[in-house]
Every structure is written in structure tokens, then in C-alpha cells.
PDB file of N, CA and C in Angstrom:
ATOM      1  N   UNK A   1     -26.736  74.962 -10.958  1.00  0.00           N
ATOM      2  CA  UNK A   1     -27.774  74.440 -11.816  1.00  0.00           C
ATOM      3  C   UNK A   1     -27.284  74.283 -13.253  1.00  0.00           C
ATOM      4  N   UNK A   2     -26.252  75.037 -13.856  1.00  0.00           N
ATOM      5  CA  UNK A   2     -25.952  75.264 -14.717  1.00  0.00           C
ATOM      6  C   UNK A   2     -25.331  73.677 -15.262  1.00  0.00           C
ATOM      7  N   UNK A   3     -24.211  73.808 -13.838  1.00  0.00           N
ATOM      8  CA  UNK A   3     -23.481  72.587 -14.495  1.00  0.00           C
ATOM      9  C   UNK A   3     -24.168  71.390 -14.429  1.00  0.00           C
ATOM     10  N   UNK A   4     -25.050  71.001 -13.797  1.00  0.00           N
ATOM     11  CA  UNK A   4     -26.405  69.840 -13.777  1.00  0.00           C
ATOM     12  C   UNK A   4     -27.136  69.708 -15.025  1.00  0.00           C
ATOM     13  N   UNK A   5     -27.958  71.054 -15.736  1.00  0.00           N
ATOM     14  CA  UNK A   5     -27.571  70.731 -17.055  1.00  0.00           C
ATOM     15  C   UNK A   5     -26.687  70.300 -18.028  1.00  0.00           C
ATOM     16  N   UNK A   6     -25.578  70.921 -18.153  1.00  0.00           N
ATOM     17  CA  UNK A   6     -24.207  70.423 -18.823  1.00  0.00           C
ATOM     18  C   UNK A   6     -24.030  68.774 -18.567  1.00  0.00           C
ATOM     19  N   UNK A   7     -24.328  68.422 -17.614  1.00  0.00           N
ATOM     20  CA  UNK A   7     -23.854  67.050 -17.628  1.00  0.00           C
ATOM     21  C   UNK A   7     -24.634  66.010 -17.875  1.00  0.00           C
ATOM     22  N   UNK A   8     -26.435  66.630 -17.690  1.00  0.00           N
ATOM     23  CA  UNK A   8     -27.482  65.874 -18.480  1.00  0.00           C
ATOM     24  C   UNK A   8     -27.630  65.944 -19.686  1.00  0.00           C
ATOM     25  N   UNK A   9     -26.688  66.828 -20.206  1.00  0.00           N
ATOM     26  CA  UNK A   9     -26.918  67.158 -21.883  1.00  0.00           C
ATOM     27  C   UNK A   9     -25.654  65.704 -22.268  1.00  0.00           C
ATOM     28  N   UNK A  10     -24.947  65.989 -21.481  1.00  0.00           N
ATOM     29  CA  UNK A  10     -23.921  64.580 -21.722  1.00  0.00           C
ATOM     30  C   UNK A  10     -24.121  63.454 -21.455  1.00  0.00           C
ATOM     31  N   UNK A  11     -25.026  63.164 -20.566  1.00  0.00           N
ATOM     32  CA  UNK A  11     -25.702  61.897 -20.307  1.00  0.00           C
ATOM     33  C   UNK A  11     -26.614  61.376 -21.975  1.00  0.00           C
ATOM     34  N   UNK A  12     -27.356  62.557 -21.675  1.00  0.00           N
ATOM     35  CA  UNK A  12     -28.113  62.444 -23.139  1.00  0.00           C
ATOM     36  C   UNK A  12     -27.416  61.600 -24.744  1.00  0.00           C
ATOM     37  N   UNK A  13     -26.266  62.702 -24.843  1.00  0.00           N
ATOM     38  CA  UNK A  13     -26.090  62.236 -26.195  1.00  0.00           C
ATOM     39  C   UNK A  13     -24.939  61.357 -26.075  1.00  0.00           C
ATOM     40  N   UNK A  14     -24.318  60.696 -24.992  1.00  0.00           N
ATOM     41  CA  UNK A  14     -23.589  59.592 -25.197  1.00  0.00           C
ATOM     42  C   UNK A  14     -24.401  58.314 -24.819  1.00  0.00           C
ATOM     43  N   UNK A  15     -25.646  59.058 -24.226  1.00  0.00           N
ATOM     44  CA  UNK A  15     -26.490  57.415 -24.133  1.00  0.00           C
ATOM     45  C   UNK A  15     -27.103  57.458 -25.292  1.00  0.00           C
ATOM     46  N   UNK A  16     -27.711  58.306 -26.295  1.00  0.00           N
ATOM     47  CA  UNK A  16     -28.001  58.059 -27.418  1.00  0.00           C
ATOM     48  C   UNK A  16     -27.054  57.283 -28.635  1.00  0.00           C
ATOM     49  N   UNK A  17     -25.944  58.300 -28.023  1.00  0.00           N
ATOM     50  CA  UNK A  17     -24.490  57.494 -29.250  1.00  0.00           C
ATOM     51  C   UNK A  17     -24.377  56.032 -29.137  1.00  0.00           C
ATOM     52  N   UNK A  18     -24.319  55.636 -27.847  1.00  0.00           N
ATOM     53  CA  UNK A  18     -24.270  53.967 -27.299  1.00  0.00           C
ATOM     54  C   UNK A  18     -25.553  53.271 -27.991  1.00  0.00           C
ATOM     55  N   UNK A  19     -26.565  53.920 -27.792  1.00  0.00           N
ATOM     56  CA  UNK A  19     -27.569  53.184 -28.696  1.00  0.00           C
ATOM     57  C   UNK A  19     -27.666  53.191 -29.769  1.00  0.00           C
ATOM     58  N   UNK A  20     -27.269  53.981 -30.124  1.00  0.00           N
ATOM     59  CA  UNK A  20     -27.599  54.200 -32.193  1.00  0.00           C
ATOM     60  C   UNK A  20     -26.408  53.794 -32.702  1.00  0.00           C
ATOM     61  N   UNK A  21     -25.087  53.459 -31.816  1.00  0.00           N
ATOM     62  CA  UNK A  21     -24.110  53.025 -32.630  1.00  0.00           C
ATOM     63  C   UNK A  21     -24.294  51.228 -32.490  1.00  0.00           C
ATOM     64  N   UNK A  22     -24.045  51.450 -31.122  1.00  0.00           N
ATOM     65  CA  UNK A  22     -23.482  49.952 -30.206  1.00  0.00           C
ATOM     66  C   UNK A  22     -24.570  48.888 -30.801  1.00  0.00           C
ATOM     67  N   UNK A  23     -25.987  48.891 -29.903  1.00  0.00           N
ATOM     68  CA  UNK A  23     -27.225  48.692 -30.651  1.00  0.00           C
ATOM     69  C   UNK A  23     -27.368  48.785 -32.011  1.00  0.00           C
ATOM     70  N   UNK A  24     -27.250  49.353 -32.833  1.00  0.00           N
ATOM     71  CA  UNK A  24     -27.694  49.546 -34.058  1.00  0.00           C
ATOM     72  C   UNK A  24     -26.694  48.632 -34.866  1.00  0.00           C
ATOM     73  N   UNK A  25     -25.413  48.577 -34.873  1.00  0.00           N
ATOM     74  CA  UNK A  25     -24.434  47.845 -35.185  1.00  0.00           C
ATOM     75  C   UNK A  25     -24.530  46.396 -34.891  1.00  0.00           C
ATOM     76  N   UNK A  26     -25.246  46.408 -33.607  1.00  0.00           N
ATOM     77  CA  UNK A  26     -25.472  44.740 -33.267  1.00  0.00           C
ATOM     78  C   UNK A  26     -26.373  44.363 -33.953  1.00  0.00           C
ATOM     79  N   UNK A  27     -27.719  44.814 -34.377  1.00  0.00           N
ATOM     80  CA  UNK A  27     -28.789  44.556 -35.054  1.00  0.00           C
ATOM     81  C   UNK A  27     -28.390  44.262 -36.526  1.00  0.00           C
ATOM     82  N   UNK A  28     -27.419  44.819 -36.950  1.00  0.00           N
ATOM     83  CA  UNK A  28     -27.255  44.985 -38.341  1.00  0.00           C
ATOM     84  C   UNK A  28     -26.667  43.565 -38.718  1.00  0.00           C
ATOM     85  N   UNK A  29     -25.415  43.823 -38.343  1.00  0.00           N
ATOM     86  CA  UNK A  29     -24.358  42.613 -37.963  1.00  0.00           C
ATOM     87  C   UNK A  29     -25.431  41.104 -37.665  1.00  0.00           C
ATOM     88  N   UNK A  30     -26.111  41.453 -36.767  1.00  0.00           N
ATOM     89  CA  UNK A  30     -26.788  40.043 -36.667  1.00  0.00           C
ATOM     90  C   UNK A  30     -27.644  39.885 -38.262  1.00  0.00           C
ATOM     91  N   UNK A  31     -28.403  40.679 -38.718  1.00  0.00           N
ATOM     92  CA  UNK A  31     -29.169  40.357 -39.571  1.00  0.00           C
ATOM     93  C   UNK A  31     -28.257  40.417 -41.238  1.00  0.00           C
ATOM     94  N   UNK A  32     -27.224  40.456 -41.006  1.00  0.00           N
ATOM     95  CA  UNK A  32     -26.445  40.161 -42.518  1.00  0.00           C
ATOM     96  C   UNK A  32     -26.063  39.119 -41.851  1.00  0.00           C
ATOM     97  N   UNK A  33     -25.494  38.716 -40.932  1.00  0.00           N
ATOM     98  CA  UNK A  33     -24.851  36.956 -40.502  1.00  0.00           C
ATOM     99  C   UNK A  33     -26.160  36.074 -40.686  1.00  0.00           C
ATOM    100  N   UNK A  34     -27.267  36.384 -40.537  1.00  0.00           N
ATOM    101  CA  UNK A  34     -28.246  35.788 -40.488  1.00  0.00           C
ATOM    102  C   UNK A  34     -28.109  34.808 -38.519  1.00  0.00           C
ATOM    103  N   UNK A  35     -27.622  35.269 -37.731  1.00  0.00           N
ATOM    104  CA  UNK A  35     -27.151  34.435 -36.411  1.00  0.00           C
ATOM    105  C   UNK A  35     -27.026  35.666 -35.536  1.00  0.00           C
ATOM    106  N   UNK A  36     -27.690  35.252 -34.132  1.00  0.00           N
ATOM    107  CA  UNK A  36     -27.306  36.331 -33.319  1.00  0.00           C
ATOM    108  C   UNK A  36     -25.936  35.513 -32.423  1.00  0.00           C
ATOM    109  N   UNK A  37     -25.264  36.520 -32.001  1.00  0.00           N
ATOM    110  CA  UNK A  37     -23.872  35.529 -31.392  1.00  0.00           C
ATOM    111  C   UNK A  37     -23.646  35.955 -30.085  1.00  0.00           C
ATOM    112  N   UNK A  38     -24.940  37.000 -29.878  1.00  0.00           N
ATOM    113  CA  UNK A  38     -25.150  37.080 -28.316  1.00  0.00           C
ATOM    114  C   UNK A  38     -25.738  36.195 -27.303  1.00  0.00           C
ATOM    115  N   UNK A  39     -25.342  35.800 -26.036  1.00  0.00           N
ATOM    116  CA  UNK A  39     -25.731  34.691 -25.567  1.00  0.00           C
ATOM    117  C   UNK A  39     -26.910  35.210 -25.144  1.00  0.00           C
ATOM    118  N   UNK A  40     -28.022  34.493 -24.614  1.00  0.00           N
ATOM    119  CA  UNK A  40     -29.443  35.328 -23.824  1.00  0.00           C
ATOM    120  C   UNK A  40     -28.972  35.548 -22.579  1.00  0.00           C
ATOM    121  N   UNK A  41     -27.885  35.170 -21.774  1.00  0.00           N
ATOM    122  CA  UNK A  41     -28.168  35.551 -20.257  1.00  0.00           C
ATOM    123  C   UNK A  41     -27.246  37.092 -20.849  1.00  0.00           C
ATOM    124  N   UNK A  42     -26.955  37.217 -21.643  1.00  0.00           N
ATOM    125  CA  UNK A  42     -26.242  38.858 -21.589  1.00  0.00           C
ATOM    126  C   UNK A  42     -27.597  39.700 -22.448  1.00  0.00           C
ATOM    127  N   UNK A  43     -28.489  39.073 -22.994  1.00  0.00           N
ATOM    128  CA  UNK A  43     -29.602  39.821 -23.326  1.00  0.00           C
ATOM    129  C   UNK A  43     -30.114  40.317 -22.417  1.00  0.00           C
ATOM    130  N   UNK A  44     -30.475  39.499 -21.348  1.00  0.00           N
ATOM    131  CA  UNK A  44     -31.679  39.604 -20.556  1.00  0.00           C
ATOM    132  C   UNK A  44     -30.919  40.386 -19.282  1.00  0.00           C
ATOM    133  N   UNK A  45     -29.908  40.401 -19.060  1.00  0.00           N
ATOM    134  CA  UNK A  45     -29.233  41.242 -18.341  1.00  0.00           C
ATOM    135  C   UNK A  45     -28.741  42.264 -18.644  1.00  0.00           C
ATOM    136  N   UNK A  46     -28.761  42.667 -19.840  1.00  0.00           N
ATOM    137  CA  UNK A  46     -28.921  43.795 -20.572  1.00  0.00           C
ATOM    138  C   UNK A  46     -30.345  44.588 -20.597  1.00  0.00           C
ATOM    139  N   UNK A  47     -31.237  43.969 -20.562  1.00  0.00           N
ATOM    140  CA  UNK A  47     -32.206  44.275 -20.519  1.00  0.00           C
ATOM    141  C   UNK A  47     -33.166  44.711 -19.516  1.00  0.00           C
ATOM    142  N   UNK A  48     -32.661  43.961 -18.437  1.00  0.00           N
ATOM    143  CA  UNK A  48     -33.123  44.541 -16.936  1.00  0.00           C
ATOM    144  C   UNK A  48     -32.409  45.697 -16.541  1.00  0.00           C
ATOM    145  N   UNK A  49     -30.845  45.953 -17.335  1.00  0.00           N
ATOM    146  CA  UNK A  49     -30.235  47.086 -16.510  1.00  0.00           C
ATOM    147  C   UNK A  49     -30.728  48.323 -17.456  1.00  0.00           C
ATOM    148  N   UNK A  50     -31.436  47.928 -18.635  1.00  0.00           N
ATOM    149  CA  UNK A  50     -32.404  49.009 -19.593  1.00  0.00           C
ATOM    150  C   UNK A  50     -33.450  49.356 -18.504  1.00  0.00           C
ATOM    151  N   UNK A  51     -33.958  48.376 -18.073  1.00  0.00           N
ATOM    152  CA  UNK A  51     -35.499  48.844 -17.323  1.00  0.00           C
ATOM    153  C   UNK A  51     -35.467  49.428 -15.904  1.00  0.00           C
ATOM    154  N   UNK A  52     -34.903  49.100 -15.452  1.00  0.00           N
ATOM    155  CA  UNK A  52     -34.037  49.364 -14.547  1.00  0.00           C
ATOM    156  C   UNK A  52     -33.441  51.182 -14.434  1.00  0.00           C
ATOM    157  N   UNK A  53     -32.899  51.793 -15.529  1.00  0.00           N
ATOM    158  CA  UNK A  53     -32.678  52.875 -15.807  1.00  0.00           C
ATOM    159  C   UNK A  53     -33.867  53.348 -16.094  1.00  0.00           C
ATOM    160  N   UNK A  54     -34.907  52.855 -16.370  1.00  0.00           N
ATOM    161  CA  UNK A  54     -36.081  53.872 -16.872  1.00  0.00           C
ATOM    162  C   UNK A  54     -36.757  53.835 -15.429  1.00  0.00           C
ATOM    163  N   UNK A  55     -36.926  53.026 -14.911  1.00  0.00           N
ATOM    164  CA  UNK A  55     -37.561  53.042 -13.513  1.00  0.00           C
ATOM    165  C   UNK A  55     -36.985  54.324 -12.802  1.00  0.00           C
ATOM    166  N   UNK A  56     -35.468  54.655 -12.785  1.00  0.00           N
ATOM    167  CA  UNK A  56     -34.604  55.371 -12.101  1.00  0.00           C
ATOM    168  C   UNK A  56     -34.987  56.753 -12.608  1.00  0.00           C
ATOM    169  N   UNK A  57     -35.797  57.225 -14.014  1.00  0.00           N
ATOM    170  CA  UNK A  57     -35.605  58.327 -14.894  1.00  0.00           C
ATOM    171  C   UNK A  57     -36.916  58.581 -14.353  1.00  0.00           C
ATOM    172  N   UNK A  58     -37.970  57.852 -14.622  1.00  0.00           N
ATOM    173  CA  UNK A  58     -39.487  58.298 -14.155  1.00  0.00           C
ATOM    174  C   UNK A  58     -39.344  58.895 -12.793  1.00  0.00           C
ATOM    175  N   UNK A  59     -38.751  57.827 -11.583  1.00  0.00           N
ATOM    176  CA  UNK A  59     -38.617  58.360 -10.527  1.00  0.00           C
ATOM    177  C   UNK A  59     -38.432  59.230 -10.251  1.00  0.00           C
ATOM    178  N   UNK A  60     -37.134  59.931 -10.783  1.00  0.00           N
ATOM    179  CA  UNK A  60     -36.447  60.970 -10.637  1.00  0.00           C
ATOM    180  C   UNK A  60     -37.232  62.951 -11.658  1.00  0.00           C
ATOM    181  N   UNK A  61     -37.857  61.857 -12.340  1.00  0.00           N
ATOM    182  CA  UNK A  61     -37.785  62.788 -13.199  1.00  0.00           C
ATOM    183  C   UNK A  61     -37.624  63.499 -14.526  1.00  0.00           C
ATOM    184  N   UNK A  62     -36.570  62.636 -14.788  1.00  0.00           N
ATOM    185  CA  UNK A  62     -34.932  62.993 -15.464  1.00  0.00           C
ATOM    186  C   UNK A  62     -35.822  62.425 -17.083  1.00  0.00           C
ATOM    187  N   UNK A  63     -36.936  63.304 -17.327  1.00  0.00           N
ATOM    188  CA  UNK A  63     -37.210  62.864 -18.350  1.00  0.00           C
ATOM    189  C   UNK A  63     -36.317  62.539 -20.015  1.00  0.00           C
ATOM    190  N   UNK A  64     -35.028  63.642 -19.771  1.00  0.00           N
ATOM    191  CA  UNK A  64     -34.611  63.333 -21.007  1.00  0.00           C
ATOM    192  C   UNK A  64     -33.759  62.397 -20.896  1.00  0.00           C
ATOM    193  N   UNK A  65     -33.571  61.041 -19.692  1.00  0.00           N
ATOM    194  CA  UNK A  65     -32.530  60.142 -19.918  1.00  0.00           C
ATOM    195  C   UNK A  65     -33.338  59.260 -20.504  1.00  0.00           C
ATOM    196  N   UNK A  66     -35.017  59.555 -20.750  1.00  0.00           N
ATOM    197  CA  UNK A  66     -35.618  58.131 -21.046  1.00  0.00           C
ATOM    198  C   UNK A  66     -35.364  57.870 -22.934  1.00  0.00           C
ATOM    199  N   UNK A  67     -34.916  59.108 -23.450  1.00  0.00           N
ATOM    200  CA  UNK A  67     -34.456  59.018 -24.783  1.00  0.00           C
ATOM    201  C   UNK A  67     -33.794  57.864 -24.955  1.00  0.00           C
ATOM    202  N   UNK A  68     -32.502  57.551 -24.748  1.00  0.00           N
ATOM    203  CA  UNK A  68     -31.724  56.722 -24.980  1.00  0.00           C
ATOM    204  C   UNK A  68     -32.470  55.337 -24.552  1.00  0.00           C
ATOM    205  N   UNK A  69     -32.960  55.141 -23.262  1.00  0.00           N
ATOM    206  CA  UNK A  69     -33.363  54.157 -22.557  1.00  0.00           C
ATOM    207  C   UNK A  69     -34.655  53.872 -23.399  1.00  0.00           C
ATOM    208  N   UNK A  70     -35.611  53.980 -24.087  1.00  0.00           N
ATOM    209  CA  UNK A  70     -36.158  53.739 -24.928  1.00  0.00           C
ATOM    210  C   UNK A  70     -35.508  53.169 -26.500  1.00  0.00           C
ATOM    211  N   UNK A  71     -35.154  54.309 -26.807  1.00  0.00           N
ATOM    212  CA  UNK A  71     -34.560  53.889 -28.234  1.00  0.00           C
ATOM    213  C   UNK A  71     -33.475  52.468 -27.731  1.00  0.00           C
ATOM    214  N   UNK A  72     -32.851  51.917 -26.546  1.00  0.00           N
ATOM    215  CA  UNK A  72     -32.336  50.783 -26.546  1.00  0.00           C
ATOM    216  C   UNK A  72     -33.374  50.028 -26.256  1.00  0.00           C
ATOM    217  N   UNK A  73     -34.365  50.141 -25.914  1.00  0.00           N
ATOM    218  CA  UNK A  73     -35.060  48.768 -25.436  1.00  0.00           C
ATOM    219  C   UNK A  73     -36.157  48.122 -26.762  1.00  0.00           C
ATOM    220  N   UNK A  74     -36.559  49.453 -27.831  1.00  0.00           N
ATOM    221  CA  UNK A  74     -36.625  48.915 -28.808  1.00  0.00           C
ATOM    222  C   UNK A  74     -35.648  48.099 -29.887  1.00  0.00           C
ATOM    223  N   UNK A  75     -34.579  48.364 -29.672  1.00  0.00           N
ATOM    224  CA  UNK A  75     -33.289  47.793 -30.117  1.00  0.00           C
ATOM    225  C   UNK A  75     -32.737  46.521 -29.555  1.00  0.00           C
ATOM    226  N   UNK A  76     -33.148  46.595 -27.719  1.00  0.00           N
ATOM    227  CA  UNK A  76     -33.159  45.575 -27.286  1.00  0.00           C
ATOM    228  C   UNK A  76     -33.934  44.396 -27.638  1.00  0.00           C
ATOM    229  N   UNK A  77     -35.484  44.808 -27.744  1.00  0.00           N
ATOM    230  CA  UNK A  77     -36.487  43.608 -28.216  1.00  0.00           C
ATOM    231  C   UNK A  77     -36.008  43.048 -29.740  1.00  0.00           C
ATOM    232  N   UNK A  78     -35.787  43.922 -30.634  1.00  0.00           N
ATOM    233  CA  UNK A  78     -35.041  43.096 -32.056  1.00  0.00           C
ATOM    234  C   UNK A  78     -34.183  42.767 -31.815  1.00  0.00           C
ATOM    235  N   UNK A  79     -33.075  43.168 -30.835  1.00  0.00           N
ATOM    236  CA  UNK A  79     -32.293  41.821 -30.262  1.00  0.00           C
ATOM    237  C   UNK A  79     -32.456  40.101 -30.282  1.00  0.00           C
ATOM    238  N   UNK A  80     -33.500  40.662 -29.326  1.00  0.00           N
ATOM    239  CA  UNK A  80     -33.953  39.328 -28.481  1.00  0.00           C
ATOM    240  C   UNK A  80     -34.782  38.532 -29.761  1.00  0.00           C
ATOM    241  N   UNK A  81     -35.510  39.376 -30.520  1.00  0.00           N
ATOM    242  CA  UNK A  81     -36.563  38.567 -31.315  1.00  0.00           C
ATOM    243  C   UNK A  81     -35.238  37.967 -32.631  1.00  0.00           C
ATOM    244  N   UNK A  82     -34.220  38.354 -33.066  1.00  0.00           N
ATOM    245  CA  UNK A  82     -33.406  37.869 -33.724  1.00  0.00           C
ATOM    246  C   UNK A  82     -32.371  36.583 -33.290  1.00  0.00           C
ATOM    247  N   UNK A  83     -32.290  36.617 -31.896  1.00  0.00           N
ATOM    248  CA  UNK A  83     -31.644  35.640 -31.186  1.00  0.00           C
ATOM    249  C   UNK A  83     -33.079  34.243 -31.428  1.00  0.00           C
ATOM    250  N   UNK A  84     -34.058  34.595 -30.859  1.00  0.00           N
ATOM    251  CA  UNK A  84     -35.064  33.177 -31.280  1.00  0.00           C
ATOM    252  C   UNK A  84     -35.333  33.155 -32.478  1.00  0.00           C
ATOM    253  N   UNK A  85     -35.234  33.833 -33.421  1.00  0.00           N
ATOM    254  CA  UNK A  85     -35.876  33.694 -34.981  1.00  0.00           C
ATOM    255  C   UNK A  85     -34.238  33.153 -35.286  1.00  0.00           C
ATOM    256  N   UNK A  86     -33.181  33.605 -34.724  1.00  0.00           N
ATOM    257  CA  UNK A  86     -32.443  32.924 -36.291  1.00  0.00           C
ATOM    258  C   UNK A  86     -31.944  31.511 -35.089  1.00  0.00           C
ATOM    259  N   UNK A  87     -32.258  31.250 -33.988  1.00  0.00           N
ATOM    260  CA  UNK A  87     -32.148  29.982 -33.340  1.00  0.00           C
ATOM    261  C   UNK A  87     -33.112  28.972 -33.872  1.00  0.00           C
ATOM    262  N   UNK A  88     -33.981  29.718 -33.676  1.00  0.00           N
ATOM    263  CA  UNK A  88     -35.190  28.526 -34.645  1.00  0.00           C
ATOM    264  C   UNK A  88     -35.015  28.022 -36.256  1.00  0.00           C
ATOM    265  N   UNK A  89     -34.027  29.012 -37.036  1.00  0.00           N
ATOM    266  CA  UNK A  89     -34.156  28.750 -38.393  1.00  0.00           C
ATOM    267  C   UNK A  89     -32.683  27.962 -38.486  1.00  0.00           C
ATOM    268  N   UNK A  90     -31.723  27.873 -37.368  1.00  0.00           N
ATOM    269  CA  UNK A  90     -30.440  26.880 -37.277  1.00  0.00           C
ATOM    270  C   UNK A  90     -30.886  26.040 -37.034  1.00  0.00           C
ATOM    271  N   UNK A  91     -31.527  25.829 -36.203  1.00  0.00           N
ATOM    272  CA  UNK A  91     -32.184  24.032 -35.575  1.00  0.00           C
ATOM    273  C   UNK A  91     -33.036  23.128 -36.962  1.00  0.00           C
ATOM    274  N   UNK A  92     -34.334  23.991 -37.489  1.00  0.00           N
ATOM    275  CA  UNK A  92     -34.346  23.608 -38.902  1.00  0.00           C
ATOM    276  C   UNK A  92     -34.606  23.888 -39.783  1.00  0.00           C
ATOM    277  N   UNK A  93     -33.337  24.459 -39.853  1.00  0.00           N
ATOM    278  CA  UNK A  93     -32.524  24.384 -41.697  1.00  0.00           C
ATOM    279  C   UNK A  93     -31.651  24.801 -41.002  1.00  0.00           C
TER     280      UNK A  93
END
């Protein structure tokens, strides 16, 4: 049992690190370029394998994997909402 903890504690904070770095870095980066340079089929497939993991966490249980899997899918949606806002503001202007 012990080591089942130990390795959900590692699940934990490298899925948090992936989000608060990876995510957070993409958000940033997009909004000083003013351009997202992610294509949408890697959004949206990014995004199902987000929901997808939370489906797997409720199921299971595994309440503390939904940390990370949250904090990306809010990260995910300003994704997505930066990919149509700065597509719409290239087309015109």
C-alpha cells in the first residue's frame, strides 16, 4: 500500500509540473505572440485525452489525479479560446 501511495504522490506532482509548466508556457507564449501556433486537431486531441483521464480518475477513484487534469483543462479551454480569438483578429486585421 505504501508503495501505491509513493507513486500517486508522483503521478500527482509531475502531472501538475506538466501543467503549470508545459500549459502555462503555452498560454503565455501565445498571448505575447499575439498567435496561437497550435494546430486545432492537436487541441482537440489534447483535449479528449484530458477528459478522458478524468473519466478514468472519477471511475477509479483516484481523486487526487483530478488535480492536474483540471488545472489542464482550464488551461486547455484558454488554449482553445486563444487559437479562435487571435484567428479571428489575423483574418481582420
Amino acid at each position: 500500500m505504501a508503495l501505491e501511495n509513493f507513486f500517486g504522490t508522483l503521478t500527482l506532482i509531475f502531472g501538475v509540473l506538466l501543467v503549470t509548466v508545459g500549459l502555462t508556457a503555452q498560454v503565455v507564449k501565445n498571448y505575447r505572440e499575439k498567435r496561437c501556433g497550435n494546430p486545432i486537431l492537436l487541441l482537440i486531441l489534447v483535449a479528449f485525452a484530458n477528459v478522458s483521464r478524468i473519466g478514468y480518475a472519477v471511475t477509479l477513484g483516484s481523486w487526487y489525479l483530478l488535480i492536474p487534469d483540471v488545472l489542464g483543462s482550464i488551461l486547455l479551454v484558454l488554449n482553445l479560446y486563444q487559437f479562435f480569438h487571435y484567428r479571428k483578429t489575423k483574418t481582420t486585421g
